[in-house]
Protein backbone atom coordinates (compact mmCIF):
# COMPACT_ATOMS: atom_id res chain seq x y z
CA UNK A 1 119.51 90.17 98.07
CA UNK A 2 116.95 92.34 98.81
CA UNK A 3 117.45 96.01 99.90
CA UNK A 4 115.45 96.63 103.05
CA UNK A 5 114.81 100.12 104.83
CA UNK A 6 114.38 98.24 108.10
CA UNK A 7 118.02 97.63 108.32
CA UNK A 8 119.36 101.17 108.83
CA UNK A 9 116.90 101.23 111.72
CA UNK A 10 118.08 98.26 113.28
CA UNK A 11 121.38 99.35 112.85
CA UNK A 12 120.83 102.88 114.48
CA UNK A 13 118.90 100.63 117.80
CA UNK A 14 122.00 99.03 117.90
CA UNK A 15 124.29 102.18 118.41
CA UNK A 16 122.50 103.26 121.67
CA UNK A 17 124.34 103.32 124.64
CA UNK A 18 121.40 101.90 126.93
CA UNK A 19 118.72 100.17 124.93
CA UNK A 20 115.90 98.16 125.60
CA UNK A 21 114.94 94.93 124.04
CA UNK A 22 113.61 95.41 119.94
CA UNK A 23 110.23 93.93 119.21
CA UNK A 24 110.06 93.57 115.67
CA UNK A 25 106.53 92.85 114.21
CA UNK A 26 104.56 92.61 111.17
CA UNK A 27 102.60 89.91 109.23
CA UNK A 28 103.56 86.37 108.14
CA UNK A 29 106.63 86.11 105.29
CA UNK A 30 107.56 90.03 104.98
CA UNK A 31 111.01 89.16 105.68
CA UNK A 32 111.54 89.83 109.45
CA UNK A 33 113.67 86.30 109.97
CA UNK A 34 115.76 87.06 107.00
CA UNK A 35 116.88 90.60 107.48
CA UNK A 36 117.71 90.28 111.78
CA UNK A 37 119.66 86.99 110.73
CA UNK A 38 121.29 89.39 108.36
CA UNK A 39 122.26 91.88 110.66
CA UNK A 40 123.26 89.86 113.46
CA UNK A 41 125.74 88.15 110.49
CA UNK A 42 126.87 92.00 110.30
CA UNK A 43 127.07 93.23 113.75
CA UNK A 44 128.06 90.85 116.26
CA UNK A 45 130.54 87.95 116.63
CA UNK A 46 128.24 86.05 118.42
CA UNK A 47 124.08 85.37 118.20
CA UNK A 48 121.98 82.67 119.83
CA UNK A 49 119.10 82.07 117.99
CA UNK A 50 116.01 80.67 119.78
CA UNK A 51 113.06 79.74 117.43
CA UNK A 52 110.22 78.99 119.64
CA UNK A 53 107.75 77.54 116.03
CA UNK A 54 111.01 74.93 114.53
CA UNK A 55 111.86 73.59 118.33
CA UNK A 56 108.63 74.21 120.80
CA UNK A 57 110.59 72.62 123.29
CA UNK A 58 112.51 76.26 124.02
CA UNK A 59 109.63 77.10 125.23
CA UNK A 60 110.43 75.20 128.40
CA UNK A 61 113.73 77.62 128.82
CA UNK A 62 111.14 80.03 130.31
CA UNK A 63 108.88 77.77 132.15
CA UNK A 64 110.10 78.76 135.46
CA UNK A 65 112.06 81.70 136.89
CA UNK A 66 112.61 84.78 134.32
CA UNK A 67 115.42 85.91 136.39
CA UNK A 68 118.69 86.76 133.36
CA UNK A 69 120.63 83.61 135.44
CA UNK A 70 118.41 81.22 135.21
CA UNK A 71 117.54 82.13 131.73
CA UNK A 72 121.61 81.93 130.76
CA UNK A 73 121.76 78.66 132.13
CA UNK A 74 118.37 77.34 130.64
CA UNK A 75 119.37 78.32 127.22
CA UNK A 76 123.25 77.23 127.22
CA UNK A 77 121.81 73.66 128.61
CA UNK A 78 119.30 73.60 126.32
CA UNK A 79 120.17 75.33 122.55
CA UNK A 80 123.08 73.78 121.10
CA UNK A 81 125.90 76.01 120.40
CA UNK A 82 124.50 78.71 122.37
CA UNK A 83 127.30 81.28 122.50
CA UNK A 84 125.95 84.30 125.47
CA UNK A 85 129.27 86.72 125.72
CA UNK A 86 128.45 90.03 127.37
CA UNK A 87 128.52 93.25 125.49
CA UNK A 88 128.82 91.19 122.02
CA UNK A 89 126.01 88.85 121.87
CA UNK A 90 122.66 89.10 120.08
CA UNK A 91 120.18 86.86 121.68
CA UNK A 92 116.82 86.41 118.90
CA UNK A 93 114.05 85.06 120.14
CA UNK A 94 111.72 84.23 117.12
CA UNK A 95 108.53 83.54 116.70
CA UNK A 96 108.11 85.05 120.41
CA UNK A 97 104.24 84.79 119.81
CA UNK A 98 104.20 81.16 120.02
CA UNK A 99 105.88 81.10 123.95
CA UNK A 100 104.33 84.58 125.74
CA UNK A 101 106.24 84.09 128.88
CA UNK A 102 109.45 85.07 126.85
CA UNK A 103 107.69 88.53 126.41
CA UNK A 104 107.34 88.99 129.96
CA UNK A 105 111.54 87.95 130.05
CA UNK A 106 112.22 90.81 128.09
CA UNK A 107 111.79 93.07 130.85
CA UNK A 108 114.35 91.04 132.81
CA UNK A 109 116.41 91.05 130.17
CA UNK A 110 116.42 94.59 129.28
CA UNK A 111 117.30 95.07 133.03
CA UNK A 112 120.23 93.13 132.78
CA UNK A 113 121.52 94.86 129.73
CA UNK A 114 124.70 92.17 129.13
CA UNK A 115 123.39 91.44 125.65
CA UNK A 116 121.27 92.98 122.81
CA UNK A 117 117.82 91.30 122.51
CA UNK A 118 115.55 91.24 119.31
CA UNK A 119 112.15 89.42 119.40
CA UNK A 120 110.29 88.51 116.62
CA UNK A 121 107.04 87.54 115.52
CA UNK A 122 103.78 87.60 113.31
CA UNK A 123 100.51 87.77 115.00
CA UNK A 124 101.85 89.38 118.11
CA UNK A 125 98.32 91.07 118.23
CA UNK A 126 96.50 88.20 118.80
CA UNK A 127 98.04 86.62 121.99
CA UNK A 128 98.81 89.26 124.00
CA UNK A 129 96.14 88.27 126.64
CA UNK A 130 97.85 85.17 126.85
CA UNK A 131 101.37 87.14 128.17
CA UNK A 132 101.29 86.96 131.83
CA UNK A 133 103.05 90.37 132.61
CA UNK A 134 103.62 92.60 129.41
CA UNK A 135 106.86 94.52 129.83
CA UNK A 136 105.35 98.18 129.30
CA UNK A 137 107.91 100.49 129.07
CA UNK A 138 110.96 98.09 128.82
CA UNK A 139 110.80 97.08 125.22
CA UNK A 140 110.85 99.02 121.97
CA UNK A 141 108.65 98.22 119.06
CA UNK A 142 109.50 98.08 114.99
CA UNK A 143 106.70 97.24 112.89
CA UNK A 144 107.94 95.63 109.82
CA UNK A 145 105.83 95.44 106.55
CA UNK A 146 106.23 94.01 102.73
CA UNK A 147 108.17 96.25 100.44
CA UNK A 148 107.12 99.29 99.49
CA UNK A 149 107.18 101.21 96.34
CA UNK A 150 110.62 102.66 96.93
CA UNK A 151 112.02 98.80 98.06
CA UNK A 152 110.59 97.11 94.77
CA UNK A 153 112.08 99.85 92.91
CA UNK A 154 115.65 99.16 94.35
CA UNK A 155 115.09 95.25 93.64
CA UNK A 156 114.63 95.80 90.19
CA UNK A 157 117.96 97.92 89.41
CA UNK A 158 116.57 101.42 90.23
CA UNK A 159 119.15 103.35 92.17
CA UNK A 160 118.52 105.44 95.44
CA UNK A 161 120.11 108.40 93.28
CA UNK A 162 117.56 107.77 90.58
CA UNK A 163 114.83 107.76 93.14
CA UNK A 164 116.43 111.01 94.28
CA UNK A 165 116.13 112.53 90.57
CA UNK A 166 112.46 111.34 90.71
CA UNK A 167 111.98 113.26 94.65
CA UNK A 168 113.24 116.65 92.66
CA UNK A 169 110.54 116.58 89.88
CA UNK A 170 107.81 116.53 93.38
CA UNK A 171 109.90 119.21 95.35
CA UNK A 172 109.90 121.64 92.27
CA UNK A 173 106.28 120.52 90.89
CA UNK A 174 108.15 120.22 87.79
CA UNK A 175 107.04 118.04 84.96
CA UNK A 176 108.85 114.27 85.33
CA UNK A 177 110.71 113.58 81.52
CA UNK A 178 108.59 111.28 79.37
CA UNK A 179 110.57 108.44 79.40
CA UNK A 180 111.13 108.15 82.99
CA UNK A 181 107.10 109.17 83.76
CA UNK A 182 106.23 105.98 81.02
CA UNK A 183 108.90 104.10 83.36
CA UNK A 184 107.68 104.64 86.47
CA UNK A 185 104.19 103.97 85.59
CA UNK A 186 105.47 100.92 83.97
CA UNK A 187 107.08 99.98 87.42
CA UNK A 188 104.17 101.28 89.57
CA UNK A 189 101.67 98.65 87.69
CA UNK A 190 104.30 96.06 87.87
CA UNK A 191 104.44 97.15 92.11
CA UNK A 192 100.76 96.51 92.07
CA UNK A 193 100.57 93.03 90.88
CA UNK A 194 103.76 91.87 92.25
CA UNK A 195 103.03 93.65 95.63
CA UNK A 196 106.10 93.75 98.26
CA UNK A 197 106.50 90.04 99.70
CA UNK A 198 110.04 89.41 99.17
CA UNK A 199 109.42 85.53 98.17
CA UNK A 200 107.40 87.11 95.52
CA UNK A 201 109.30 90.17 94.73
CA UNK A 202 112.36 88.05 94.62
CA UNK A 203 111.28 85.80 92.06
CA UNK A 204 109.79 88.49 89.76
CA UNK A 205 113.46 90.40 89.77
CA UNK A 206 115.08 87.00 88.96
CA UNK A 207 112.44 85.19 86.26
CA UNK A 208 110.24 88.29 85.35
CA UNK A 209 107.52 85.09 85.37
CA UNK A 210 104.29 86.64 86.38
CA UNK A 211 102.81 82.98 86.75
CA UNK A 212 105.82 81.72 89.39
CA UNK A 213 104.96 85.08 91.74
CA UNK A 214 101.15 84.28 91.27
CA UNK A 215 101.86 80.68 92.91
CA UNK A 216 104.00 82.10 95.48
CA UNK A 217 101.16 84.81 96.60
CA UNK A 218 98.83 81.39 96.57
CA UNK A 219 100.99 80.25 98.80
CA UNK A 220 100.82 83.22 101.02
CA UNK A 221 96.94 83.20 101.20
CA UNK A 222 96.77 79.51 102.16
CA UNK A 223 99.57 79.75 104.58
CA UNK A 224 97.47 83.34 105.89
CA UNK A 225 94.29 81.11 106.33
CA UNK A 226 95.91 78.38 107.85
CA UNK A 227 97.04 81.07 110.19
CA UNK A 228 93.43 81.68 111.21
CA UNK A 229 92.71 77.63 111.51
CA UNK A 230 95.70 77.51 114.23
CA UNK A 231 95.98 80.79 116.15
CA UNK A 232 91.82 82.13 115.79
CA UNK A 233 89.71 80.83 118.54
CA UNK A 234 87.50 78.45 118.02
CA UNK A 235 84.77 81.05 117.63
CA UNK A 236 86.56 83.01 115.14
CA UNK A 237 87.87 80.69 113.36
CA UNK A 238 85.06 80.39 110.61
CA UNK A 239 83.80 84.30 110.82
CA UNK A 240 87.81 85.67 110.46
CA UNK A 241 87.96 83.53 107.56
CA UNK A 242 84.51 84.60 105.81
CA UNK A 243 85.53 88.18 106.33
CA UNK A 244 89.07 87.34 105.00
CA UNK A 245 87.36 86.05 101.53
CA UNK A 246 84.98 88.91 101.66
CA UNK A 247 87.22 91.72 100.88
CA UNK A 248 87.48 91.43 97.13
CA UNK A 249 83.89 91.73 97.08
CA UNK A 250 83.22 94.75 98.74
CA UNK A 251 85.97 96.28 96.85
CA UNK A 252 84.00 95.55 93.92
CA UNK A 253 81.40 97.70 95.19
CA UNK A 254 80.94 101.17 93.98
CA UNK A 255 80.29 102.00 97.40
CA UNK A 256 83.46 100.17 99.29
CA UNK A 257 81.99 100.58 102.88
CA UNK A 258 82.43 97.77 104.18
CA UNK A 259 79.60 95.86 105.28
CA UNK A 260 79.21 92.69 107.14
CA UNK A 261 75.74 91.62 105.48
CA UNK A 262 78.37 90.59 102.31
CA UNK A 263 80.11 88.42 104.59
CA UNK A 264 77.19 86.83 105.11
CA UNK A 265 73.57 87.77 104.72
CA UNK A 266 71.91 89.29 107.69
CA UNK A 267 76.05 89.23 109.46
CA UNK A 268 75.97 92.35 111.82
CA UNK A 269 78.67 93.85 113.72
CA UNK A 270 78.16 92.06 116.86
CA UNK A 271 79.01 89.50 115.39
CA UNK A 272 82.03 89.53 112.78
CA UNK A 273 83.27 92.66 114.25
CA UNK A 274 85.96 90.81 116.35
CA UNK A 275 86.63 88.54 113.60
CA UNK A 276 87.46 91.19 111.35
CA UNK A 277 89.78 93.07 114.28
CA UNK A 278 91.98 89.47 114.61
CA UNK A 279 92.81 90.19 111.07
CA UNK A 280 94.13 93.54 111.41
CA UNK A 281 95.66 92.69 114.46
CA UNK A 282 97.55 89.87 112.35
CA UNK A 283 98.95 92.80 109.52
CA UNK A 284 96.60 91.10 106.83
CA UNK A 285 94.23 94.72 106.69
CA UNK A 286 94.00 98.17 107.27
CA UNK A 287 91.06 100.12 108.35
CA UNK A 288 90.22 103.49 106.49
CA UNK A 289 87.79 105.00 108.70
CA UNK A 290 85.36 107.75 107.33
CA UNK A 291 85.07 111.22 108.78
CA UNK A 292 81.99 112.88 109.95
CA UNK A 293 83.79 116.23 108.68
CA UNK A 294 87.01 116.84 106.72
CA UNK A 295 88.70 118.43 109.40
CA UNK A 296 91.40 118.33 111.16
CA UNK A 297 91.95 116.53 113.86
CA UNK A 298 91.66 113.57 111.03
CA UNK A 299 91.33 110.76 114.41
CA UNK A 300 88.96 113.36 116.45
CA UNK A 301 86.72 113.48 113.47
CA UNK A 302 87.00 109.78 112.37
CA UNK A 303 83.95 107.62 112.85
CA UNK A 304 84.82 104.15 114.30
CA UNK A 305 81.85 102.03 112.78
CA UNK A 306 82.06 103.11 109.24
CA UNK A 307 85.24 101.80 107.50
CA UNK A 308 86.48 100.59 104.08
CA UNK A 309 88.94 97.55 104.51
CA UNK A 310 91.91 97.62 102.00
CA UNK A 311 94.48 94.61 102.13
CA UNK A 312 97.70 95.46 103.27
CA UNK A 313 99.41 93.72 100.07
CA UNK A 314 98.27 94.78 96.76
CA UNK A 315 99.86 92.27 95.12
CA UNK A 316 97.90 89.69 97.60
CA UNK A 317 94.44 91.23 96.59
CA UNK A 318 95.87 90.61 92.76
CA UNK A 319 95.86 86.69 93.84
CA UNK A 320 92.39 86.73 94.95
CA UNK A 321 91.10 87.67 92.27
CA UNK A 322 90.65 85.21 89.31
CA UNK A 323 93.33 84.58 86.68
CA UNK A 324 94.23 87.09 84.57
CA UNK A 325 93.71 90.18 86.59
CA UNK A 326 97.34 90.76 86.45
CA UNK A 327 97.60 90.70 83.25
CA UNK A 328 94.50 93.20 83.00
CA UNK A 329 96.09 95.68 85.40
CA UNK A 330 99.21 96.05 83.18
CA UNK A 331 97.08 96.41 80.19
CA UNK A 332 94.84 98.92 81.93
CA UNK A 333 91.41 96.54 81.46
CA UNK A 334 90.33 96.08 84.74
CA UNK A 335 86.58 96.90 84.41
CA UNK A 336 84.66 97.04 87.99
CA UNK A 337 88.03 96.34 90.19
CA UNK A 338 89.86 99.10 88.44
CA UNK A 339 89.63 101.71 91.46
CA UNK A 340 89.47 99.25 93.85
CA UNK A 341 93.02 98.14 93.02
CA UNK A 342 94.04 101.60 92.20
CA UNK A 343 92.73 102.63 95.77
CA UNK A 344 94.26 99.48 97.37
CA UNK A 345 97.66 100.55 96.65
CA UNK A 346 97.66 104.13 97.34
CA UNK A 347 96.44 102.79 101.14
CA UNK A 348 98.98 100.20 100.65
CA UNK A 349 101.86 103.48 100.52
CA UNK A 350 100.57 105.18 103.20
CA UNK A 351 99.90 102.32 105.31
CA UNK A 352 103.82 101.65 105.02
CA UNK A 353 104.58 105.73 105.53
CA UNK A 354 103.14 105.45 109.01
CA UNK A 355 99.59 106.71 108.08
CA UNK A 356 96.33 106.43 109.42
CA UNK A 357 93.86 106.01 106.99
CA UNK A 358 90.70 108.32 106.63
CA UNK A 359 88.38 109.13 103.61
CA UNK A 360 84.92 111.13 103.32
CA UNK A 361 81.29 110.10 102.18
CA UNK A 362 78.10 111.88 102.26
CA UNK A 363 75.05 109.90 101.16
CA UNK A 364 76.76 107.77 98.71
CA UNK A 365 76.98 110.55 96.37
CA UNK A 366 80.16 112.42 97.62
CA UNK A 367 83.44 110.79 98.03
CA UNK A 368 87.07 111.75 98.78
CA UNK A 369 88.79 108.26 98.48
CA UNK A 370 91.49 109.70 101.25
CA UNK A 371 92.40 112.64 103.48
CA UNK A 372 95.38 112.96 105.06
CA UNK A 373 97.63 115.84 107.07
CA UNK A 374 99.72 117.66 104.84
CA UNK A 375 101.23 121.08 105.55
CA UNK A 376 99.23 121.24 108.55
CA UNK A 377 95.48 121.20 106.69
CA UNK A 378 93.30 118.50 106.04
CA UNK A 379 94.41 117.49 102.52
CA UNK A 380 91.81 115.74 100.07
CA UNK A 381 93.58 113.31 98.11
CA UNK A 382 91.43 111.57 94.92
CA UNK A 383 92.87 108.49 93.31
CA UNK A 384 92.30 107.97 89.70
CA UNK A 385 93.47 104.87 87.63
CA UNK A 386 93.64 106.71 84.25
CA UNK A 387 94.32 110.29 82.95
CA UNK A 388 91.29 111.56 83.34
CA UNK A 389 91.79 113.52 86.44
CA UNK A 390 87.96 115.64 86.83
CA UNK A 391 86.38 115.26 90.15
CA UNK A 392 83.43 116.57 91.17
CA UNK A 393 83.60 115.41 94.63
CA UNK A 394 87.03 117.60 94.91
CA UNK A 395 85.21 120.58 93.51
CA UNK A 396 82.63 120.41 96.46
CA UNK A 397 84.42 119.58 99.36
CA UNK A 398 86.43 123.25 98.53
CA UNK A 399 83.29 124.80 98.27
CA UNK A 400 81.10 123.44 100.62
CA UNK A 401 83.13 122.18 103.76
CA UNK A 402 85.90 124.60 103.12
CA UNK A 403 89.01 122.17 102.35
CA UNK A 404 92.11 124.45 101.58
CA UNK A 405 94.01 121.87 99.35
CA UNK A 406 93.95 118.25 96.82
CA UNK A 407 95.97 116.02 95.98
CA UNK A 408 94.85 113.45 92.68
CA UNK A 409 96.89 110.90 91.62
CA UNK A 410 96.43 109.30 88.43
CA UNK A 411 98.39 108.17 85.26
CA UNK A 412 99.02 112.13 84.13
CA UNK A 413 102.36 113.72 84.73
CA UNK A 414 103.08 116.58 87.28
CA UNK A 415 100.68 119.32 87.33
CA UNK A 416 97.81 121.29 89.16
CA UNK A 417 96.28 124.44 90.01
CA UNK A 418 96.27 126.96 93.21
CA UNK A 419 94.18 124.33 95.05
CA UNK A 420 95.22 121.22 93.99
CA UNK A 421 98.01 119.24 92.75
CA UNK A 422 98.26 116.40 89.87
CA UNK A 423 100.49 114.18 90.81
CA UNK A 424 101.23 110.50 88.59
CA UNK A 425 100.18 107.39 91.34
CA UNK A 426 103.88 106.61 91.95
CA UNK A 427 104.55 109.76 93.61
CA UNK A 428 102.63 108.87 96.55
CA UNK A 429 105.31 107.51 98.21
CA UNK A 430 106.97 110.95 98.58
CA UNK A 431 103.55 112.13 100.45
């Protein structure tokens, strides 16, 4: 079973005295069933489970009055077994973003406070229009994503203390031992094409088959476009799916902009620009928007119609891309994609550390592939797939826009200077 961070925060929601109802979200298959069926196992004698995408017919609980008394009696006629006891019930609505008048419910329910309430759903995003009163203020949110680095390396026998060990080597900006640095990177390339879906993850920690977890992350893509066939408008439905397929090839570029006359020649703005905005608001990307200074604040200074697009899965990007990429990634051979992939999954940790993501260009010659706040300053941080860790873009932002620190990751073990740190690529997750 997998180990999931999410849990300990479920379990401190649960030990509030007054709570409101949990919204859990996050994209398609990262787990969000599995680990609230877990916990309610764990935590309460008695859970109704209402899963509005296996039986559409609950929808009709809520067709009428949202009042908590109507509600008990809709859903004690209606779900089999339904077992509502106050004070030690947990009532799951999944899949909420397939019936949106159960989101308005939630602030009745929340009112009513005789039982613990988790929704849960993928592309909660998308539909909110369609939610005739959204209860502001009366519901909490959780944003669930894939496993990250720190997750993959508990599934595959590496111990919180361990990690711990690891955490000192960054604290003290001492050198990591060998062995454990050849490890880690070892692990961290493995994290990369695996990526942190737990149907994939799973089957990697059992059969250690790279081919099995490249089927499963098939899967995933077909069941993401699918996804965009059912829940896009009609409108969309062809432009969210161009700009879906599009993203391995502006990684490809040396400059990763992204730009919609790759999704199609002469495509503009106007009009993939929503297209592309359904698929973040499903979890599938993250924007990295660049900033017209590298200062902070990071969001003041962001510009809002130049972005790179990184997946939010590495190991999803790895299955778009033709067979035997994986292989090249652990062998280091990865020719034009290299720093794409390398980039990918540093945006990948700091999507799942809470992060905005922000880089800096200047006239396609001067790049710093992220910045981030750190220490309160603006923090260049430089991503490099190898050893090598020279950067003349680092060197300039000190001396020409004044930038007080750097970060670069790369393959090398712990080191640095006054104004910058060296850091190996797995550390990230401790940034």
């Amino acid at each position: 079973m997998l180990k999931r961070k999410i849990y300990d925060e479920l379990i401190r929601w649960k030990s509030r005295d007054i709570k409101q109802c949990l919204v859990v979200k996050g994209a398609r298959q990262v787990g969000k069933t599995f680990i609230i069926e877990l916990f309610a196992r764990e935590n309460y004698r008695h859970t109704t489970t209402i899963n509005f995408v296996q039986n559409p017919a609950y929808k009709a609980i809520f067709d009428g009055d949202l009042d908590t008394e109507t509600l008990i009696k809709q859903i004690s006629l209606r779900v089999p077994g339904a077992e509502l006891v106050p004070g030690d019930t947990l009532l799951f609505l999944d899949e909420i973003q397939d019936c949106p008048a159960a989101r308005t419910a939630l602030k009745f329910l929340t009112q009513d406070g005789r039982f613990d309430v988790i929704a849960s759903g993928s592309l909660l995003g998308i539909n909110y229009k369609e939610v005739p009163s959204y209860p502001v203020g009366y519901v909490e949110h959780l944003e669930m994503h894939s496993l990250d680095f720190e997750e993959f390396l508990w599934a595959n026998g590496v111990t919180p203390a361990s990690v711990a060990d690891i955490r000192e080597y960054f604290d003290k900006k001492e050198a990591v031992p060998p062995a454990m640095h050849e490890r880690m990177m070892e692990l961290f390339k493995e994290y990369i094409v695996v990526g942190g879906m737990p149907r994939a993850v799973d089957e990697f920690v059992t059969t250690h088959n790279f081919a099995n977890v490249l089927k499963i992350q098939r899967g995933i893509l077909a069941d993401y476009e699918d996804d965009i066939a059912k829940y896009a408008k009609d409108s969309e439905k062809a432009k969210a799916r161009a700009c879906f397929l599009s993203i391995p090839k502006h990684l490809s570029k040396d400059y990763k902009k992204f730009q919609y006359s790759i999704v199609e020649r002469g495509g503009t703005a106007r009009k993939f620009g929503g297209s592309l905005m359904w698929l973040y608001d499903a979890g599938v990307i993250n924007f990295c928007y660049n900033l017209s200074i590298p200062e902070l604040p990071l969001e003041g200074n962001a510009k809002s119609d130049t972005f790179k697009v990184y997946m939010c899965d590495t190991g999803l990007l790895m299955a778009m891309l033709e067979d035997g990429s994986q292989e090249d990634v652990i062998d280091g051979n990865l020719g034009i994609y290299k720093g794409a992939i390398y980039e990918n999954i540093i945006a990948d940790i700091f999507g799942k550390l809470g992060k905005k993501l922000y880089y800096f260009e200047q006239n396609n010659k001067l790049e710093i592939d992220f910045f981030i706040r750190r220490n309160k300053i603006a923090t260049a941080v430089e991503v490099k797939s190898a050893s090598n860790t020279k950067s003349k873009s680092m060197n300039t932002v000190f001396d020409k826009y004044g930038v007080k620190h750097g970060i670069k990751l790369s393959a090398k073990n712990i080191g640095g200077t006054d104004s910058f740190d060296s850091l190996p690529l797995y550390m990230a997750m401790f940034l």
